[in-house]
C-alpha atoms as a PDB file:
ATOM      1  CA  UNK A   1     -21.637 -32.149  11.105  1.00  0.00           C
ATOM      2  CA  UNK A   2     -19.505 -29.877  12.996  1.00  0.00           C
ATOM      3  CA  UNK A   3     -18.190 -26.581  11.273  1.00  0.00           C
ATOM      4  CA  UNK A   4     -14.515 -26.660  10.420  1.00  0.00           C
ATOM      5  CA  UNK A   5     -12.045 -23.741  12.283  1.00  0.00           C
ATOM      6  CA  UNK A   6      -9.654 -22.382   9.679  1.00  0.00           C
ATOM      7  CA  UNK A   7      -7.150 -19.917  10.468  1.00  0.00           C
ATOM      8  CA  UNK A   8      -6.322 -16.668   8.636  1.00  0.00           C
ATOM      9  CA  UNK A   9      -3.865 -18.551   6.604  1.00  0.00           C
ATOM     10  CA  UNK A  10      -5.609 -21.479   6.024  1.00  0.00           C
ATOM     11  CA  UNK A  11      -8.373 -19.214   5.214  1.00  0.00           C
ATOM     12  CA  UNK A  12      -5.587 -17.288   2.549  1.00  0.00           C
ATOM     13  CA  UNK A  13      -4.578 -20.685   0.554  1.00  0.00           C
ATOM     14  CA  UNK A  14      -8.497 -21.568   0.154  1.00  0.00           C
ATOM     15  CA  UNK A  15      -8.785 -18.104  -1.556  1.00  0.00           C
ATOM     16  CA  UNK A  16      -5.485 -18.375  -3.311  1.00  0.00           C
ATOM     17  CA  UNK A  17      -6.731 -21.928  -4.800  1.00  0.00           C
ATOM     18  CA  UNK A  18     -10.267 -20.817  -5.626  1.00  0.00           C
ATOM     19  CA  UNK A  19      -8.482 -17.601  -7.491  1.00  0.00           C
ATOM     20  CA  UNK A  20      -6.255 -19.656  -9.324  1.00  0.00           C
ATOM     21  CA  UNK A  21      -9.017 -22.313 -10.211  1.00  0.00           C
ATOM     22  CA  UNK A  22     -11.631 -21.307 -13.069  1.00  0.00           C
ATOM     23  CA  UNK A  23     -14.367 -22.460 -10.513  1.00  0.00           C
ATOM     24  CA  UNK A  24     -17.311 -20.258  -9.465  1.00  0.00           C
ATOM     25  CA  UNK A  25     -17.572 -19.583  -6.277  1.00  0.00           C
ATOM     26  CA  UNK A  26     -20.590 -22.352  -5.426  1.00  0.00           C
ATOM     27  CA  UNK A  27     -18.840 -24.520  -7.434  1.00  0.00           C
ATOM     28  CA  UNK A  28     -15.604 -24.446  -5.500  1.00  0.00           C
ATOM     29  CA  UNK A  29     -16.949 -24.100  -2.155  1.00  0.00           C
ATOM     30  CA  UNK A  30     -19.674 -26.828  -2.491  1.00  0.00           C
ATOM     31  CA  UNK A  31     -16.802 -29.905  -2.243  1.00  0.00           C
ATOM     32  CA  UNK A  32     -15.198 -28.249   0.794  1.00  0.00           C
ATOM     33  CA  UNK A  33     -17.916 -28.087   3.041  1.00  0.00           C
ATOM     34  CA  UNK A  34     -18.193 -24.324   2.440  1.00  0.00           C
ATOM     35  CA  UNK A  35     -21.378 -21.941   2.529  1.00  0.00           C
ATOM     36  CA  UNK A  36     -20.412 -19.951  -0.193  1.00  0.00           C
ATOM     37  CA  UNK A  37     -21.920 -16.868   1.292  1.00  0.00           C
ATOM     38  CA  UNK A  38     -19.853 -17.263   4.495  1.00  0.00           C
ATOM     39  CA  UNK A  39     -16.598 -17.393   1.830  1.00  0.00           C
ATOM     40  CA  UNK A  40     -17.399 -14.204  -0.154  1.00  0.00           C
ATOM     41  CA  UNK A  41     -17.376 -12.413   3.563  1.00  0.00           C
ATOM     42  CA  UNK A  42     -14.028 -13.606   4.818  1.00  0.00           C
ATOM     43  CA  UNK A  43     -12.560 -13.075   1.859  1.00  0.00           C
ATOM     44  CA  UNK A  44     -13.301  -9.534   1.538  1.00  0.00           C
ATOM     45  CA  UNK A  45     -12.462  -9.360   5.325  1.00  0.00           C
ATOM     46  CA  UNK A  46      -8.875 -10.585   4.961  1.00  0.00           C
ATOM     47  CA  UNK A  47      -8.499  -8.047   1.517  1.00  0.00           C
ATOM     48  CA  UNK A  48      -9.674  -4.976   3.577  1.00  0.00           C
ATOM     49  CA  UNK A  49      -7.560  -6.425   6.284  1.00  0.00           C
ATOM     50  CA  UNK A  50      -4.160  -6.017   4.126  1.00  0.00           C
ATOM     51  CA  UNK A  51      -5.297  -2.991   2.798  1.00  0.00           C
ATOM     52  CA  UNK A  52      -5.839  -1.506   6.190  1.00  0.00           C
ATOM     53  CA  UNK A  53      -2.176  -3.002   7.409  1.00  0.00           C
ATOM     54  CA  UNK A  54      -1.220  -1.360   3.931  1.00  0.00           C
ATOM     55  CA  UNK A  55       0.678  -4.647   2.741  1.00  0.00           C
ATOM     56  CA  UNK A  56      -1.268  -4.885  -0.379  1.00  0.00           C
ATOM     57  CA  UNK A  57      -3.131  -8.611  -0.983  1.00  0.00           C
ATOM     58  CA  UNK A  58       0.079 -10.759  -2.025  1.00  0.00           C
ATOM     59  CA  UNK A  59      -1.080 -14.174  -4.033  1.00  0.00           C
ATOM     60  CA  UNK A  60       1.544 -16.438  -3.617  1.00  0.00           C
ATOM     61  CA  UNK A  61       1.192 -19.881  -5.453  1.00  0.00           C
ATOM     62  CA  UNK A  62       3.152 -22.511  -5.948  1.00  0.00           C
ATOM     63  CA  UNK A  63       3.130 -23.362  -9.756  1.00  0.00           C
ATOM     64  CA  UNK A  64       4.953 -25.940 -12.138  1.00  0.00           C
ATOM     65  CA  UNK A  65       6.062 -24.348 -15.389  1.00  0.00           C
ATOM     66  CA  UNK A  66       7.577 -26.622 -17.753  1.00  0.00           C
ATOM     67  CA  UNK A  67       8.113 -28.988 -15.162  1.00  0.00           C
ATOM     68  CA  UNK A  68      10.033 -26.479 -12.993  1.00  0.00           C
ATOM     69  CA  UNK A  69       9.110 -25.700  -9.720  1.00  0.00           C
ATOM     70  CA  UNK A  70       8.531 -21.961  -9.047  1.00  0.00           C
ATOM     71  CA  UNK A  71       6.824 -19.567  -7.094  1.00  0.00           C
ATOM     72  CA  UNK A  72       4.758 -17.102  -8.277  1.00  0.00           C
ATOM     73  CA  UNK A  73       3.980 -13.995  -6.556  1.00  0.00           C
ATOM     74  CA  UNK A  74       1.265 -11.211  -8.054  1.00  0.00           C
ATOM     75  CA  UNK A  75       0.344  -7.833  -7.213  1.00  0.00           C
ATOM     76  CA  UNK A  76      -2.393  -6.734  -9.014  1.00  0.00           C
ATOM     77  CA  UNK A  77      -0.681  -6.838 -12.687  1.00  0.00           C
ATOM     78  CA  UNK A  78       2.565  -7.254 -11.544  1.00  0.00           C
ATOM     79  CA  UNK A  79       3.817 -10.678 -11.458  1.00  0.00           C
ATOM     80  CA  UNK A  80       7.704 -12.008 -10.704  1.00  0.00           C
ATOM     81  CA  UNK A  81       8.227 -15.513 -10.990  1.00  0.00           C
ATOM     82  CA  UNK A  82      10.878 -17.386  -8.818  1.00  0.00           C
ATOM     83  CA  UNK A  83      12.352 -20.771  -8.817  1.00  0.00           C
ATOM     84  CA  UNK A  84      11.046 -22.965  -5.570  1.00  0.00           C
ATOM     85  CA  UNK A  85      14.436 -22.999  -4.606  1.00  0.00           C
ATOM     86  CA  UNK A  86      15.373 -19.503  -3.637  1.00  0.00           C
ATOM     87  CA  UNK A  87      15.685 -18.610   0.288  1.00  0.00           C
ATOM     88  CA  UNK A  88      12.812 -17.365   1.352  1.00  0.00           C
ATOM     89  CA  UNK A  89      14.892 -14.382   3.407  1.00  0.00           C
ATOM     90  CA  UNK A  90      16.130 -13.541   0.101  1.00  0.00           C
ATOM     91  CA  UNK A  91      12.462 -12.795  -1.005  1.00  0.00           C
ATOM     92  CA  UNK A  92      11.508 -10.873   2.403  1.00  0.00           C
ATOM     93  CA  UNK A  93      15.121  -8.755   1.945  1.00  0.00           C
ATOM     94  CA  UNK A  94      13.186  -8.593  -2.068  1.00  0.00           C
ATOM     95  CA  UNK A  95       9.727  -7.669  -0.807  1.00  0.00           C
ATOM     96  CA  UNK A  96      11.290  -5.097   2.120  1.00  0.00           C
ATOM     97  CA  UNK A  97      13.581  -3.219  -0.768  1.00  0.00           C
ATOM     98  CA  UNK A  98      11.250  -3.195  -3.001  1.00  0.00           C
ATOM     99  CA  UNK A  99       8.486  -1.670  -0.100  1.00  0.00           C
ATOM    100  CA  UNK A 100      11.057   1.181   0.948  1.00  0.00           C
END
């Protein structure tokens, strides 16, 4: 079997899903084909990555809350929840304020 190429954001939504799961590592990484080893190292490649570009490591998940689509973006323990339909330039103008 030929080893899968993921990109840097493909590689982000696999960790964004395994940190929103309640999985263990092994046990998420086992059904997609991943060594779980090879996981743990670019994950901690892509967080010293944004902390070296000093953008922080943004989770951004899409999430139904009583049956409302939103999106919810975390900072460490900082958390703002938005509705799914909001402009996504309005959240960059949000993110580039709130950086200055």
């Amino acid at each position: 079997m030929s080893r899968a190429y993921r990109t840097r954001e493909q590689w982000r939504e696999l960790i964004a899903e395994f940190e929103q799961s309640d999985l263990s590592q092994k046990q998420f990484c086992e059904p997609q084909g991943i060594n779980p080893a090879y996981f743990s190292q670019r994950r901690l490649e892509l967080q010293r990555e944004a902390e070296d570009n000093d953008t922080g490591f943004a989770l951004a998940v899409p999430q139904s809350v009583n049956s409302q689509q939103t999106v919810q973006l975390r900072i460490d323990e900082t958390e703002l929840v938005l509705p799914l339909s909001v402009s996504p330039r309005w959240v960059a103008q949000l993110v580039k304020e709130l950086s200055a």
